[in-house]
Structures are given as C-alpha cells and as structure tokens.
PDB file of N, CA and C in Angstrom:
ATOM      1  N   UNK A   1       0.823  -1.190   0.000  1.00  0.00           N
ATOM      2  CA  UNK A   1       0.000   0.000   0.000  1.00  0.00           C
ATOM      3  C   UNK A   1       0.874   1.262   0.000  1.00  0.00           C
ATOM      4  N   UNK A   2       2.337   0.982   0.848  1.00  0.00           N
ATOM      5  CA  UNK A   2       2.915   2.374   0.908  1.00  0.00           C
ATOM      6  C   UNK A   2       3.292   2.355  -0.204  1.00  0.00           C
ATOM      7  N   UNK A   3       3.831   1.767  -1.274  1.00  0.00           N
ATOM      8  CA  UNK A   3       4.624   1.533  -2.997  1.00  0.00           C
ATOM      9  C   UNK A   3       3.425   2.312  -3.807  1.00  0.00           C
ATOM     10  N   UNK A   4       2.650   1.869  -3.629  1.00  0.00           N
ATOM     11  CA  UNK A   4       1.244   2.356  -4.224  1.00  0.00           C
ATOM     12  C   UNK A   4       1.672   3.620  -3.905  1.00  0.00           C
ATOM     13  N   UNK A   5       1.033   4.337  -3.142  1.00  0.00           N
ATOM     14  CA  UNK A   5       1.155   5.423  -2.468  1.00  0.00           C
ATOM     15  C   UNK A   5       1.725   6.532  -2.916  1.00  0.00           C
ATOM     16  N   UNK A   6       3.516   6.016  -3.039  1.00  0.00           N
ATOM     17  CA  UNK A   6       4.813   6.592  -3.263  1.00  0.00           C
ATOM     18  C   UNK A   6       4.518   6.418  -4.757  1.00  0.00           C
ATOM     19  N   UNK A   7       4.013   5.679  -5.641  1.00  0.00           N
ATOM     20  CA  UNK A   7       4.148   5.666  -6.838  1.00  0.00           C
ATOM     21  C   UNK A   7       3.309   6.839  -7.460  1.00  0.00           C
ATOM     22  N   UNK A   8       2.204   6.918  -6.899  1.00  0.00           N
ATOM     23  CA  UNK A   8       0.673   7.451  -7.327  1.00  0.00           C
ATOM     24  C   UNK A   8       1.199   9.179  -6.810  1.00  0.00           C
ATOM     25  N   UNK A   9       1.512   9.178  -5.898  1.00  0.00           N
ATOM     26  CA  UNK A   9       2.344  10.302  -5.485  1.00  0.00           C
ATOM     27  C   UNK A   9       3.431  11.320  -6.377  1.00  0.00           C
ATOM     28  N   UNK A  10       4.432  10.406  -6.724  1.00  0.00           N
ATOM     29  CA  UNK A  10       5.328  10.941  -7.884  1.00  0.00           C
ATOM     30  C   UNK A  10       4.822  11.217  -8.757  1.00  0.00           C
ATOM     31  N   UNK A  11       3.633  10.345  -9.993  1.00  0.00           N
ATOM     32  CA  UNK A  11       2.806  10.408 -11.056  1.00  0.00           C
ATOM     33  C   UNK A  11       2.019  12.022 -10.620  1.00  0.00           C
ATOM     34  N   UNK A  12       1.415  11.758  -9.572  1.00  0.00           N
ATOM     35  CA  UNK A  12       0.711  13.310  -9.507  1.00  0.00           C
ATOM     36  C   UNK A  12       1.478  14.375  -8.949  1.00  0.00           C
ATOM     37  N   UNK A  13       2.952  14.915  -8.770  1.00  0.00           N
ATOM     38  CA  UNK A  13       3.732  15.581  -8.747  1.00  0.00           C
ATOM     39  C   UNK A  13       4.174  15.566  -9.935  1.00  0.00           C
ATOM     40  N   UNK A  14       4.282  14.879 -11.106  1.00  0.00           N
ATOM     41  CA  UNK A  14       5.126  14.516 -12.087  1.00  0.00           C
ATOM     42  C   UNK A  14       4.162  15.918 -13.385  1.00  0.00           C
ATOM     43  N   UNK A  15       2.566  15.336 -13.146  1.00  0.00           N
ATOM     44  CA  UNK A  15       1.879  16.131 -13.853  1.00  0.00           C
ATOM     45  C   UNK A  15       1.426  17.915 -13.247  1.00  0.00           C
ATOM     46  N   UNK A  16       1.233  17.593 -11.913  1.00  0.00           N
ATOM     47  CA  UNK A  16       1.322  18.831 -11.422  1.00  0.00           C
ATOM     48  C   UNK A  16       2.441  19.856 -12.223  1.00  0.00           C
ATOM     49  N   UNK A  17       3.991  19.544 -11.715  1.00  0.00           N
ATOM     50  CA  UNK A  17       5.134  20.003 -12.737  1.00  0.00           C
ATOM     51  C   UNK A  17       4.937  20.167 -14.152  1.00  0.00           C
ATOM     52  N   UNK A  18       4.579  19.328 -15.067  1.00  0.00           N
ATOM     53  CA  UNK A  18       4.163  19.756 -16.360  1.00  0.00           C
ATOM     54  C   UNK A  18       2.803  20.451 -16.607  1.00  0.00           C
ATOM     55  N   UNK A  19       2.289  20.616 -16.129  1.00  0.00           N
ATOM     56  CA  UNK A  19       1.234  20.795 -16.298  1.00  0.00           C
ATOM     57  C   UNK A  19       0.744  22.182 -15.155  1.00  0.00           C
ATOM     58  N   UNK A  20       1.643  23.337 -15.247  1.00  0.00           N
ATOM     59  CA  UNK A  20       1.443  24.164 -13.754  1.00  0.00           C
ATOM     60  C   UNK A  20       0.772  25.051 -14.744  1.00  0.00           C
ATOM     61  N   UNK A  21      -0.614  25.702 -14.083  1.00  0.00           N
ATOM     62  CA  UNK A  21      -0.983  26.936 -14.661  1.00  0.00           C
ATOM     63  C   UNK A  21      -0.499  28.110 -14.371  1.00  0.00           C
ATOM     64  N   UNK A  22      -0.893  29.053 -15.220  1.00  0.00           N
ATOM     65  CA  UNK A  22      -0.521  30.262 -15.232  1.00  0.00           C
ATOM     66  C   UNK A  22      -0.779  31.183 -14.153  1.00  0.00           C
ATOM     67  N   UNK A  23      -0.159  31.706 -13.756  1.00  0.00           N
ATOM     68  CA  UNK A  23      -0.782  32.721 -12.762  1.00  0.00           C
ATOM     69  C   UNK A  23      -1.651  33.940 -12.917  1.00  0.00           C
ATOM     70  N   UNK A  24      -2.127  34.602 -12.500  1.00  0.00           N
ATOM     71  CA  UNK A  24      -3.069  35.423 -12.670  1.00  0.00           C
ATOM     72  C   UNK A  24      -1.953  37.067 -12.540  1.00  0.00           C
ATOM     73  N   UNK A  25      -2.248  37.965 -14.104  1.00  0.00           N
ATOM     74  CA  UNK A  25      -1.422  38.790 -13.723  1.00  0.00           C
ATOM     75  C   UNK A  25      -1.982  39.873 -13.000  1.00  0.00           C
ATOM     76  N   UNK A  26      -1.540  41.083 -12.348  1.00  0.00           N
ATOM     77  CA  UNK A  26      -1.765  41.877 -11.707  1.00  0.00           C
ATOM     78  C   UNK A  26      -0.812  43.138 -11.847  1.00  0.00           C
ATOM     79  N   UNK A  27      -1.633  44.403 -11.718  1.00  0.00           N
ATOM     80  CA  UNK A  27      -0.612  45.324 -11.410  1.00  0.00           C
ATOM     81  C   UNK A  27       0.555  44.811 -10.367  1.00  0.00           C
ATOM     82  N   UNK A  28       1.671  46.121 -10.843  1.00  0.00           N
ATOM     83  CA  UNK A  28       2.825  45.672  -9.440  1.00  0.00           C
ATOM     84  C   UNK A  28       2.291  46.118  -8.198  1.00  0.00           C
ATOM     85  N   UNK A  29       1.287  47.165  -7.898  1.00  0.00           N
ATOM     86  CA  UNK A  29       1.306  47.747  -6.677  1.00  0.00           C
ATOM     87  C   UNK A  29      -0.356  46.959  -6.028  1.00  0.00           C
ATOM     88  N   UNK A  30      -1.357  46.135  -7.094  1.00  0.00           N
ATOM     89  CA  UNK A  30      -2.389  45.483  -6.399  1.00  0.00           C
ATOM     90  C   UNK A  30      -2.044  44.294  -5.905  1.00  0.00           C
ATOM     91  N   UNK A  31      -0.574  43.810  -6.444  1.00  0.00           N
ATOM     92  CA  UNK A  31      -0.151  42.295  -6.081  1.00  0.00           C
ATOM     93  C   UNK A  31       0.636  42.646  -4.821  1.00  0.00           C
ATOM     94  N   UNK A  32       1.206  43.463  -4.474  1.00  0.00           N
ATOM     95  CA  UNK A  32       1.577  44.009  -3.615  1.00  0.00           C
ATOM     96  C   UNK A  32       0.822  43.709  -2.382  1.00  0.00           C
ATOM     97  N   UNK A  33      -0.498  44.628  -2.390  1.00  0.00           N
ATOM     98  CA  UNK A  33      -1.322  44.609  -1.501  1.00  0.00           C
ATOM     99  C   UNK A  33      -1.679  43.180  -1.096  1.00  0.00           C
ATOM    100  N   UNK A  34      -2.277  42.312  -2.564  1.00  0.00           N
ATOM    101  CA  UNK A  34      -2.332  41.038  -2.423  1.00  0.00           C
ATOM    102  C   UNK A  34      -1.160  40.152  -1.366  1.00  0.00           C
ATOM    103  N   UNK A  35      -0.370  40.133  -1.777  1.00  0.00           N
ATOM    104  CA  UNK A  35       1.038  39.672  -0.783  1.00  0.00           C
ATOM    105  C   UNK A  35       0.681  39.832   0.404  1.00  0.00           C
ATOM    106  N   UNK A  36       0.518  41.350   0.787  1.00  0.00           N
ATOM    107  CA  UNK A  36       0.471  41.836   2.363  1.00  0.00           C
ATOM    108  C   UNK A  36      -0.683  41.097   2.860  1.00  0.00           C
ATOM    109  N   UNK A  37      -1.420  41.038   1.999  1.00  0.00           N
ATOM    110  CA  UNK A  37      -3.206  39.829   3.085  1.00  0.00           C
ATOM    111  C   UNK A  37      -2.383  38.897   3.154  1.00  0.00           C
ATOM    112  N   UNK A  38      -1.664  38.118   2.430  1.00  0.00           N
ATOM    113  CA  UNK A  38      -1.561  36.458   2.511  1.00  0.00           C
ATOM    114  C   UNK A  38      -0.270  36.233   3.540  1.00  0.00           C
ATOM    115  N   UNK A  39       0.204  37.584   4.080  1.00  0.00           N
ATOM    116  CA  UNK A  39       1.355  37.254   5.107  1.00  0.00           C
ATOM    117  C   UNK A  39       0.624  36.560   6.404  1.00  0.00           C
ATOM    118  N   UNK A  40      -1.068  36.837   6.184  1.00  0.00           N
ATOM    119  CA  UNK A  40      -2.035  36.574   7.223  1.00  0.00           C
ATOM    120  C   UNK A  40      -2.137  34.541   7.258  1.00  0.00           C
ATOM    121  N   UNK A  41      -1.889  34.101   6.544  1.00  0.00           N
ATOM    122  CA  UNK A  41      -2.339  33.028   5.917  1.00  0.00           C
ATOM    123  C   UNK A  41      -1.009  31.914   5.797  1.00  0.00           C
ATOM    124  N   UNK A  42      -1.810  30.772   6.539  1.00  0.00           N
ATOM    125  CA  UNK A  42      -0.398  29.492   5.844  1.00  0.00           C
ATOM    126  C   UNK A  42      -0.821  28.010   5.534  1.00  0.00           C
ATOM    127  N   UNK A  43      -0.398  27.486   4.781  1.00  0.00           N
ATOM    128  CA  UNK A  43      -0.961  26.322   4.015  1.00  0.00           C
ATOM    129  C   UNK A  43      -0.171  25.237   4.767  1.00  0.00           C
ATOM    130  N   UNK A  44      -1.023  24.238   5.502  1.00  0.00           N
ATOM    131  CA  UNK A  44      -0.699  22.440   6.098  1.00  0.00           C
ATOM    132  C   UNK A  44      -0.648  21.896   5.179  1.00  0.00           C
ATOM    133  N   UNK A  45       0.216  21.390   4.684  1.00  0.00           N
ATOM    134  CA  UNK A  45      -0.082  20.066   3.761  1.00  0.00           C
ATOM    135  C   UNK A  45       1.100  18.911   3.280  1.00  0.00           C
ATOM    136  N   UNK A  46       0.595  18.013   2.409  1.00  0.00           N
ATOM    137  CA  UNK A  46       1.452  16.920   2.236  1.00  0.00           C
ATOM    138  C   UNK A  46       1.500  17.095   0.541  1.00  0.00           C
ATOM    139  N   UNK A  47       3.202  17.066   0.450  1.00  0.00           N
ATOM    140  CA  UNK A  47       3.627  17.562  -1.136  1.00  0.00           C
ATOM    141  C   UNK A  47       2.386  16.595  -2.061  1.00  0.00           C
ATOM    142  N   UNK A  48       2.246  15.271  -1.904  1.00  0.00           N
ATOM    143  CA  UNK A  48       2.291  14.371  -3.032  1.00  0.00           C
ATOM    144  C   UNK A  48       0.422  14.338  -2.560  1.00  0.00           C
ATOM    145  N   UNK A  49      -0.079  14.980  -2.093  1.00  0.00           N
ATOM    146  CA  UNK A  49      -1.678  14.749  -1.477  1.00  0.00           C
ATOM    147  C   UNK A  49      -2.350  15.580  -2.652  1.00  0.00           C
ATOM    148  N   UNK A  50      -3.560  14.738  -3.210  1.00  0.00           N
ATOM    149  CA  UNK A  50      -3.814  15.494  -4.029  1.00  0.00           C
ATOM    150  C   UNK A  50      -5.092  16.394  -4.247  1.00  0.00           C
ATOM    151  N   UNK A  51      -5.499  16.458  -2.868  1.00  0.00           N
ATOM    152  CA  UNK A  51      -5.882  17.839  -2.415  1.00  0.00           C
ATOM    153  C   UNK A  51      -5.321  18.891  -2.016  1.00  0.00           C
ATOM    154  N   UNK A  52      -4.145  18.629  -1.625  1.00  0.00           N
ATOM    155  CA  UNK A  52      -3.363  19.706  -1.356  1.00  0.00           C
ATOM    156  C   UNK A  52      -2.664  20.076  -2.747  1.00  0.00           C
ATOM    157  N   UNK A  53      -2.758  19.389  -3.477  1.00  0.00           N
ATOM    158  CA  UNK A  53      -1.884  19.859  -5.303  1.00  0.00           C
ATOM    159  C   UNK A  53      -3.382  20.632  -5.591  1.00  0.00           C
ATOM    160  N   UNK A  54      -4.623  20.014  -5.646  1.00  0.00           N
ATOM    161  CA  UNK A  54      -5.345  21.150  -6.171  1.00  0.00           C
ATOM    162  C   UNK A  54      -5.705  23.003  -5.283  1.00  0.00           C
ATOM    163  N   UNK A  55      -5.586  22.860  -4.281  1.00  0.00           N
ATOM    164  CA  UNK A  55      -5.750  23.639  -3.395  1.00  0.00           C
ATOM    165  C   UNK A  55      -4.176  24.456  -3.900  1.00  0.00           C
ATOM    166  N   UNK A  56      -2.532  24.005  -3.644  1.00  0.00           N
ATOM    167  CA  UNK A  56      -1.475  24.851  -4.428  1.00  0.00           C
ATOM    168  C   UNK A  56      -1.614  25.331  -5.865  1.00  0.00           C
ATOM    169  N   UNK A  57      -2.395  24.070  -6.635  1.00  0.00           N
ATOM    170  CA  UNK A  57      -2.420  24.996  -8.162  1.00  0.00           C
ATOM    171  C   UNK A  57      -3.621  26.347  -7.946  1.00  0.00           C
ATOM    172  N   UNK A  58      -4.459  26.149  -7.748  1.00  0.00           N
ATOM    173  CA  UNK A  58      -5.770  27.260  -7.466  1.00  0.00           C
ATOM    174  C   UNK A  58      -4.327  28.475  -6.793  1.00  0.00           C
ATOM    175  N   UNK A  59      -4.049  28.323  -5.383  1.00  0.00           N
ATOM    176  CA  UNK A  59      -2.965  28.657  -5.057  1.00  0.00           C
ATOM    177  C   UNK A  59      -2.244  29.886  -6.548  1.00  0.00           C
ATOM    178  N   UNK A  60      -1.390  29.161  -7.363  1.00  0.00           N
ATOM    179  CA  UNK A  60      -0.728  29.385  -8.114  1.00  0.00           C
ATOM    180  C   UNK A  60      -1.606  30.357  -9.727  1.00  0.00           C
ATOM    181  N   UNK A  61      -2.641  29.775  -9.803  1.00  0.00           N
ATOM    182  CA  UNK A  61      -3.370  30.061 -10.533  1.00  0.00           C
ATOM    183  C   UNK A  61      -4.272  31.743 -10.208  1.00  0.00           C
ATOM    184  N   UNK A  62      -4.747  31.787  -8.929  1.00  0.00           N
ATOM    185  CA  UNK A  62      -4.638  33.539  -8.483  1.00  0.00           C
ATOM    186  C   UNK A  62      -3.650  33.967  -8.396  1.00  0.00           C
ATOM    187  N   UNK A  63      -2.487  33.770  -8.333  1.00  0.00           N
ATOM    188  CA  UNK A  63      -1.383  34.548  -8.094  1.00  0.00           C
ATOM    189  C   UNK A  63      -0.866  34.695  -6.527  1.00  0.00           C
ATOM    190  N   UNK A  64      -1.205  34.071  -5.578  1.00  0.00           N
ATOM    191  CA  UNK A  64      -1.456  34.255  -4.398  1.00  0.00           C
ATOM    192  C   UNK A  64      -0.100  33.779  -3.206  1.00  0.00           C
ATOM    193  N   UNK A  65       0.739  34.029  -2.774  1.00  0.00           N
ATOM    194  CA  UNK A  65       1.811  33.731  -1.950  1.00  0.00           C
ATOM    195  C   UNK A  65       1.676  33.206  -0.591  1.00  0.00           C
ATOM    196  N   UNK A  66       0.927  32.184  -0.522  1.00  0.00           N
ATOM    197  CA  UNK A  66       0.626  31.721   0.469  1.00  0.00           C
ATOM    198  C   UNK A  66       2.064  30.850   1.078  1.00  0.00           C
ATOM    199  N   UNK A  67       2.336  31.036   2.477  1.00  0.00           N
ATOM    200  CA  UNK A  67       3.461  30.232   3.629  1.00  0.00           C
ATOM    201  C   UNK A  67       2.988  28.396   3.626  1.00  0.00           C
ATOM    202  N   UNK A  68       3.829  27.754   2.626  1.00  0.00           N
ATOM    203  CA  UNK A  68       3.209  26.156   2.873  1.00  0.00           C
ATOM    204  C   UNK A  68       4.108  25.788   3.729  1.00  0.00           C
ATOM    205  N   UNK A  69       3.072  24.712   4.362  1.00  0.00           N
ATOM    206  CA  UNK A  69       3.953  24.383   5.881  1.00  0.00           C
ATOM    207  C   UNK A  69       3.652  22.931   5.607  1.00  0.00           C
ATOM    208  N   UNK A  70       4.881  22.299   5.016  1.00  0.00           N
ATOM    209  CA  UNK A  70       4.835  20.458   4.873  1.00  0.00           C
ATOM    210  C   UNK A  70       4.709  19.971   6.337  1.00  0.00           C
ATOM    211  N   UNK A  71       3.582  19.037   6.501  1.00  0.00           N
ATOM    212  CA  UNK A  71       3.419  18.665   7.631  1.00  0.00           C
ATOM    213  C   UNK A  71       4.300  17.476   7.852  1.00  0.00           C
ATOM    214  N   UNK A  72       4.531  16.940   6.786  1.00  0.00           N
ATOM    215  CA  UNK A  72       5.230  15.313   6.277  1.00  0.00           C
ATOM    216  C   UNK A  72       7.112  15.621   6.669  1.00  0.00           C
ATOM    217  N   UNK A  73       7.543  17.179   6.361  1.00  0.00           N
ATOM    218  CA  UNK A  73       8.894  16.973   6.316  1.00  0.00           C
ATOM    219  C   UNK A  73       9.321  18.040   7.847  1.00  0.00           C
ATOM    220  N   UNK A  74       8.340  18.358   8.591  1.00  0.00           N
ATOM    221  CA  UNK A  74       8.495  19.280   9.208  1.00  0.00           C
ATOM    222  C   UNK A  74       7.419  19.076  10.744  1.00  0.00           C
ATOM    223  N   UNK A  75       8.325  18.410  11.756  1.00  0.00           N
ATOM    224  CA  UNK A  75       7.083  18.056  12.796  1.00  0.00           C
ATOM    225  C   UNK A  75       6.860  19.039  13.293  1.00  0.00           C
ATOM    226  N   UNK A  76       7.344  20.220  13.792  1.00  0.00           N
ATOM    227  CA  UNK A  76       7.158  21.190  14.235  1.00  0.00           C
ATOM    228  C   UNK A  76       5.454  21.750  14.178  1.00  0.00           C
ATOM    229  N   UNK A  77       5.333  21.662  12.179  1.00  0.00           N
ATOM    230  CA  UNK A  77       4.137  21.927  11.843  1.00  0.00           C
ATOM    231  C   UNK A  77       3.266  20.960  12.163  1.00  0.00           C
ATOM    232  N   UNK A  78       3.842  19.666  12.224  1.00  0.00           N
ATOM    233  CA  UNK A  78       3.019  18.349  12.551  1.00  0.00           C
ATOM    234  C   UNK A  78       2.168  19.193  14.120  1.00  0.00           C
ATOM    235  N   UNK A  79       2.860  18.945  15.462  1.00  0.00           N
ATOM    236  CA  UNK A  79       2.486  19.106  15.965  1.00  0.00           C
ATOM    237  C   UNK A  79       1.338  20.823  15.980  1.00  0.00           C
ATOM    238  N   UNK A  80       1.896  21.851  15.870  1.00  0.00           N
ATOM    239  CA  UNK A  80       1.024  22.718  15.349  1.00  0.00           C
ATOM    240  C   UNK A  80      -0.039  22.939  15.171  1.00  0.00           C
ATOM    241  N   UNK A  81      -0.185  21.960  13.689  1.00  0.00           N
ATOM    242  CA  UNK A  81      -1.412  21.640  13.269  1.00  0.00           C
ATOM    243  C   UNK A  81      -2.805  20.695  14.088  1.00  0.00           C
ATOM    244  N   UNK A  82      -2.023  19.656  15.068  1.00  0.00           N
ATOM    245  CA  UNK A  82      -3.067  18.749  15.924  1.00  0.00           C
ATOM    246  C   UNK A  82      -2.993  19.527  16.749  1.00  0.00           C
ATOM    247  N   UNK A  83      -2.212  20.527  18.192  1.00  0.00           N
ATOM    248  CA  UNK A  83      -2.571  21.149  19.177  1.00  0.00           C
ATOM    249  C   UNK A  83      -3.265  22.146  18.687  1.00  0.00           C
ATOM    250  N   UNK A  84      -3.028  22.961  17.877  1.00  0.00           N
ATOM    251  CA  UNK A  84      -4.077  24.456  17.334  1.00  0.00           C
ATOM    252  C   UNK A  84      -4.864  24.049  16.856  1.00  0.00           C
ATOM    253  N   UNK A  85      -5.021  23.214  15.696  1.00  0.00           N
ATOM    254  CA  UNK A  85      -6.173  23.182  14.704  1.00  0.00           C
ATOM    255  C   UNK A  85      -6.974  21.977  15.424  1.00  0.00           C
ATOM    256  N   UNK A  86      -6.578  21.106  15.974  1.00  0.00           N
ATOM    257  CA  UNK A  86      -7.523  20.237  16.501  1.00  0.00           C
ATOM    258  C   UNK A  86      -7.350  19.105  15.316  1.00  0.00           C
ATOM    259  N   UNK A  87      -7.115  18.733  14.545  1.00  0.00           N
ATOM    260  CA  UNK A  87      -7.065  17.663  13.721  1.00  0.00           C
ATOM    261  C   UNK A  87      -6.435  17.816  12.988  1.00  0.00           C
ATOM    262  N   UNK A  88      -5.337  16.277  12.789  1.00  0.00           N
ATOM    263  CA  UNK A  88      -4.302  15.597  11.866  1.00  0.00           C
ATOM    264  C   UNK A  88      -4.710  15.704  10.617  1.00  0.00           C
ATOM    265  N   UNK A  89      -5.532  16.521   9.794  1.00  0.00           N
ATOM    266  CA  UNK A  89      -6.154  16.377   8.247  1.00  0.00           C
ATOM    267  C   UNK A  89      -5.378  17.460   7.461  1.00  0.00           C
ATOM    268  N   UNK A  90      -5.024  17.393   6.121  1.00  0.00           N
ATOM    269  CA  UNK A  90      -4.322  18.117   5.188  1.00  0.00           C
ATOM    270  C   UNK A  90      -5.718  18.417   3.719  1.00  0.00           C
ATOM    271  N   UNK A  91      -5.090  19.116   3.368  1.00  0.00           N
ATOM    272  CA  UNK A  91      -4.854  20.560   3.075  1.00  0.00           C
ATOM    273  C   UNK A  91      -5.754  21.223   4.754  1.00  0.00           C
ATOM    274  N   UNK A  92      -5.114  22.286   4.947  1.00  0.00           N
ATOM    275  CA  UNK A  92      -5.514  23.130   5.998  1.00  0.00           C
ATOM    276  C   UNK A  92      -5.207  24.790   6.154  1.00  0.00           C
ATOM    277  N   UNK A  93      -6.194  25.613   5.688  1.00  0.00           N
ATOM    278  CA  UNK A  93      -5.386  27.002   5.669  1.00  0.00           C
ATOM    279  C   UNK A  93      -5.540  27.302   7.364  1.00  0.00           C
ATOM    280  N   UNK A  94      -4.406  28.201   7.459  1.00  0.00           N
ATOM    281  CA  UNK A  94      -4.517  29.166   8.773  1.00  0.00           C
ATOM    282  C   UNK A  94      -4.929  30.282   8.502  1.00  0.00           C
ATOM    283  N   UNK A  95      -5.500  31.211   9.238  1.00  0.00           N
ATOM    284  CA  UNK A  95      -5.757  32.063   8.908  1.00  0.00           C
ATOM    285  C   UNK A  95      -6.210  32.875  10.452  1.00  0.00           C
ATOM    286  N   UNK A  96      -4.964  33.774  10.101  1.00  0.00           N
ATOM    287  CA  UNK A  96      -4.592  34.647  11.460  1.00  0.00           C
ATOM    288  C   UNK A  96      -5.541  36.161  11.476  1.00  0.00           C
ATOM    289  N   UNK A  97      -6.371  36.450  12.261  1.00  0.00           N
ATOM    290  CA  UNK A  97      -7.259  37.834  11.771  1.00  0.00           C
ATOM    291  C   UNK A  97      -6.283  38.995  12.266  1.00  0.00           C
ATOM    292  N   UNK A  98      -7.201  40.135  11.793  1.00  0.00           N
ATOM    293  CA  UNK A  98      -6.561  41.241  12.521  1.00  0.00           C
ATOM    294  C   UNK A  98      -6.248  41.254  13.788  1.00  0.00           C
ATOM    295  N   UNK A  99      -7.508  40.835  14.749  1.00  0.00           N
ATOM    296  CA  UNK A  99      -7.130  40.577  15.848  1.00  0.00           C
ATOM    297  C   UNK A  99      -6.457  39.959  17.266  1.00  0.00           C
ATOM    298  N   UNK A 100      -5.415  39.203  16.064  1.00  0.00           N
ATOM    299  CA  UNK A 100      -4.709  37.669  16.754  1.00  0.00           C
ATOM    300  C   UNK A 100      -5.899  36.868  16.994  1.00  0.00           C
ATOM    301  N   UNK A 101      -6.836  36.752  16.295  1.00  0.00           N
ATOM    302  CA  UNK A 101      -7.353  35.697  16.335  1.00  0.00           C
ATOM    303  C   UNK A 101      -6.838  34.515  14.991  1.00  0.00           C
ATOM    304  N   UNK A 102      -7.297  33.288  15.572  1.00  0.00           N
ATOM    305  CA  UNK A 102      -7.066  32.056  14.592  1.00  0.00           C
ATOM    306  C   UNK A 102      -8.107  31.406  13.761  1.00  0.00           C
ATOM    307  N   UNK A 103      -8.092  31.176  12.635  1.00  0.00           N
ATOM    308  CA  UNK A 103      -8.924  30.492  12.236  1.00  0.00           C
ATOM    309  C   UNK A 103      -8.788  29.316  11.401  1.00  0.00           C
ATOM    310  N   UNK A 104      -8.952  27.802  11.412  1.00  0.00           N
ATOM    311  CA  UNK A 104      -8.750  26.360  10.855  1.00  0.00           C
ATOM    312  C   UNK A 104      -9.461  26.619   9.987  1.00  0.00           C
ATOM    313  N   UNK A 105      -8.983  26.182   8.257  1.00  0.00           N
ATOM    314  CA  UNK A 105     -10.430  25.586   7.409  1.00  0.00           C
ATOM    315  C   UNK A 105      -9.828  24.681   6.908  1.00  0.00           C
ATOM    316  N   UNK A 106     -10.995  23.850   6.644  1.00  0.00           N
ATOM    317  CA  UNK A 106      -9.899  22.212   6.275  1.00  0.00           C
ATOM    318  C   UNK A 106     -10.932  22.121   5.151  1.00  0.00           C
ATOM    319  N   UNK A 107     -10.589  21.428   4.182  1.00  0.00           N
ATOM    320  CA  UNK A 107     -11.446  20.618   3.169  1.00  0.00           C
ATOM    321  C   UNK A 107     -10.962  21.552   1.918  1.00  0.00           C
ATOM    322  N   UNK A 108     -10.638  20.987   0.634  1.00  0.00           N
ATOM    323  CA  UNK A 108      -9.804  21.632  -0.114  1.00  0.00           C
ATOM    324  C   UNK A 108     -10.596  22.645  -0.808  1.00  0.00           C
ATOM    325  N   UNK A 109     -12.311  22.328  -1.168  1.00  0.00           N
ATOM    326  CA  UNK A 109     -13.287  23.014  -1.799  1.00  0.00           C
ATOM    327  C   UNK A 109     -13.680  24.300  -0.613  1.00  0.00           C
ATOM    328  N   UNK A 110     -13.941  23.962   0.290  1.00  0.00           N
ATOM    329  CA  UNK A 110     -13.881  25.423   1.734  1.00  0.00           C
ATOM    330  C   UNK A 110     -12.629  26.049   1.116  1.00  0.00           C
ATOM    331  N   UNK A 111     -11.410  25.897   1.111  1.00  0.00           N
ATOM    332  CA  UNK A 111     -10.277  26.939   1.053  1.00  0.00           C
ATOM    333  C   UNK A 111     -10.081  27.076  -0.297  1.00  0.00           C
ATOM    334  N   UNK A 112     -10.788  26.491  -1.112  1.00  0.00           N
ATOM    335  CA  UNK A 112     -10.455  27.380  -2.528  1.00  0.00           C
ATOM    336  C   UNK A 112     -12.002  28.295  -2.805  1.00  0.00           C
ATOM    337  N   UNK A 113     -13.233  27.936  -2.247  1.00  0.00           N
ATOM    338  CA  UNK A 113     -13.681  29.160  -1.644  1.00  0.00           C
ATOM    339  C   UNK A 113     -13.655  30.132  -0.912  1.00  0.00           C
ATOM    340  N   UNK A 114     -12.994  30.059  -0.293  1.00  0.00           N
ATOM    341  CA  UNK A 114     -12.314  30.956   0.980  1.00  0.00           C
ATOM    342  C   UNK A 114     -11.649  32.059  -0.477  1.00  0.00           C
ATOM    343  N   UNK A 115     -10.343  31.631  -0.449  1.00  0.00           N
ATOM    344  CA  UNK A 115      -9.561  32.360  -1.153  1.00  0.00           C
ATOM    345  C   UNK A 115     -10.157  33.023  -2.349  1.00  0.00           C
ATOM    346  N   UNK A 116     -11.249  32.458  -3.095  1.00  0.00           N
ATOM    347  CA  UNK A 116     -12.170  33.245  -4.259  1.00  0.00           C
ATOM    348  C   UNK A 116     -12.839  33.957  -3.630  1.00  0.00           C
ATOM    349  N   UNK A 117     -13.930  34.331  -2.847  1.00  0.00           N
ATOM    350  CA  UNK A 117     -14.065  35.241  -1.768  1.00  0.00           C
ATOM    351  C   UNK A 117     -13.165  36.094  -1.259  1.00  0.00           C
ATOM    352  N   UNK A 118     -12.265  35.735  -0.917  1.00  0.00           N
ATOM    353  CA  UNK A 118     -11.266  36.917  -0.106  1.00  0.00           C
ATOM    354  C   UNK A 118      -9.966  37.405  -0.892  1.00  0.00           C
ATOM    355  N   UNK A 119     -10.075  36.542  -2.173  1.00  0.00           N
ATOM    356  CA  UNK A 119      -8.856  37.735  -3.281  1.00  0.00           C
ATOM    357  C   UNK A 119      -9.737  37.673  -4.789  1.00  0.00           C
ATOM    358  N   UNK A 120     -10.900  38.271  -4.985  1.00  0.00           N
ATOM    359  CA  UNK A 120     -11.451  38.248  -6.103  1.00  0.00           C
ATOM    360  C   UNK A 120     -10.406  38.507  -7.678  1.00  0.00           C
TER     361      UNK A 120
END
C-alpha cells in the first residue's frame, strides 16, 4: 500500500510540474497589496496529497503567496497543526485575523472558496 502510495504520489507531482498553470497577472502595486493579506495566511499540507496539489495549483493560478507548511517533512508543523487546529487532516489554511485571532479551514473546496471570496 505504501509503494502504491509513493508511486501514485510521484505520477501526480510529475503532472502537477508539467502541467502548472498560469498565474493570474496583476498590477505591481495590487499584487503588492495582495502579498500583504496572505502574510495573514499558511498552508498544512502533504507535497504528493492530491488535495493539497489542487488547493497549491488554485494557489498558483490567483497569483497568491501563500506560507506552505509540509506537515510530512516538518514536525514542528506536525504538531502545530493537531494542538491548534484540533485535527491531523491536510490541506488546511490558517488564517490569522486582525485581531490575533485564529482560524482552521480544512477541506480543499472550503479553502479554494475561501480564497475566491477573499482575493477576487
């Protein structure tokens, strides 16, 4: 099952790589602004997961600079993610408010609504 896994993994990194869309262009000074929201914001996830590849291309495809935090190569975030967010699940945005507050969204269709909503 893990061969599987590792195989099916590479194959969908393999096409992700060929296959990366374009980004969305922008003035220099609205992408700017754009940048400064997403310093608010950081992405949980596992490279070869392929909710988390659609959630980075969408990602890539607004133009958007989101902080990815590999949960797989990096326990730090491991732990992180289960004491703050409450559950071991990937793709996961953070999302820090104005007010030091926190906010979890998990599920890859929630955070690529999220982000169409909040960077039109």
């Amino acid at each position: 099952m893990r061969l599987i896994r590792f195989v099916l993994g590479k194959i969908i990194l393999f096409f992700d790589a060929l296959f990366r869309p374009r980004p969305l262009a922008r003035p220099a000074a609205e992408q700017a602004k754009v940048d400064a929201q997403t310093n608010n914001l950081a992405l949980y996830h596992f490279m070869a997961c392929p909710f988390c590849v659609k959630v980075r291309r969408h990602m890539t495809r607004r133009n958007l600079n989101i902080e990815l935090r590999d949960v797989k190569r990096d326990k730090k975030f491991d732990r992180e993610l289960v004491e703050q967010g409450g559950s071991f699940q990937v793709p996961c945005l953070r999302i820090r408010g104005d007010d030091s507050s926190v906010r979890w969204l998990y599920e890859s269709s929630d955070i690529i609504a999220y982000l169409d909503q909040r960077f039109p």
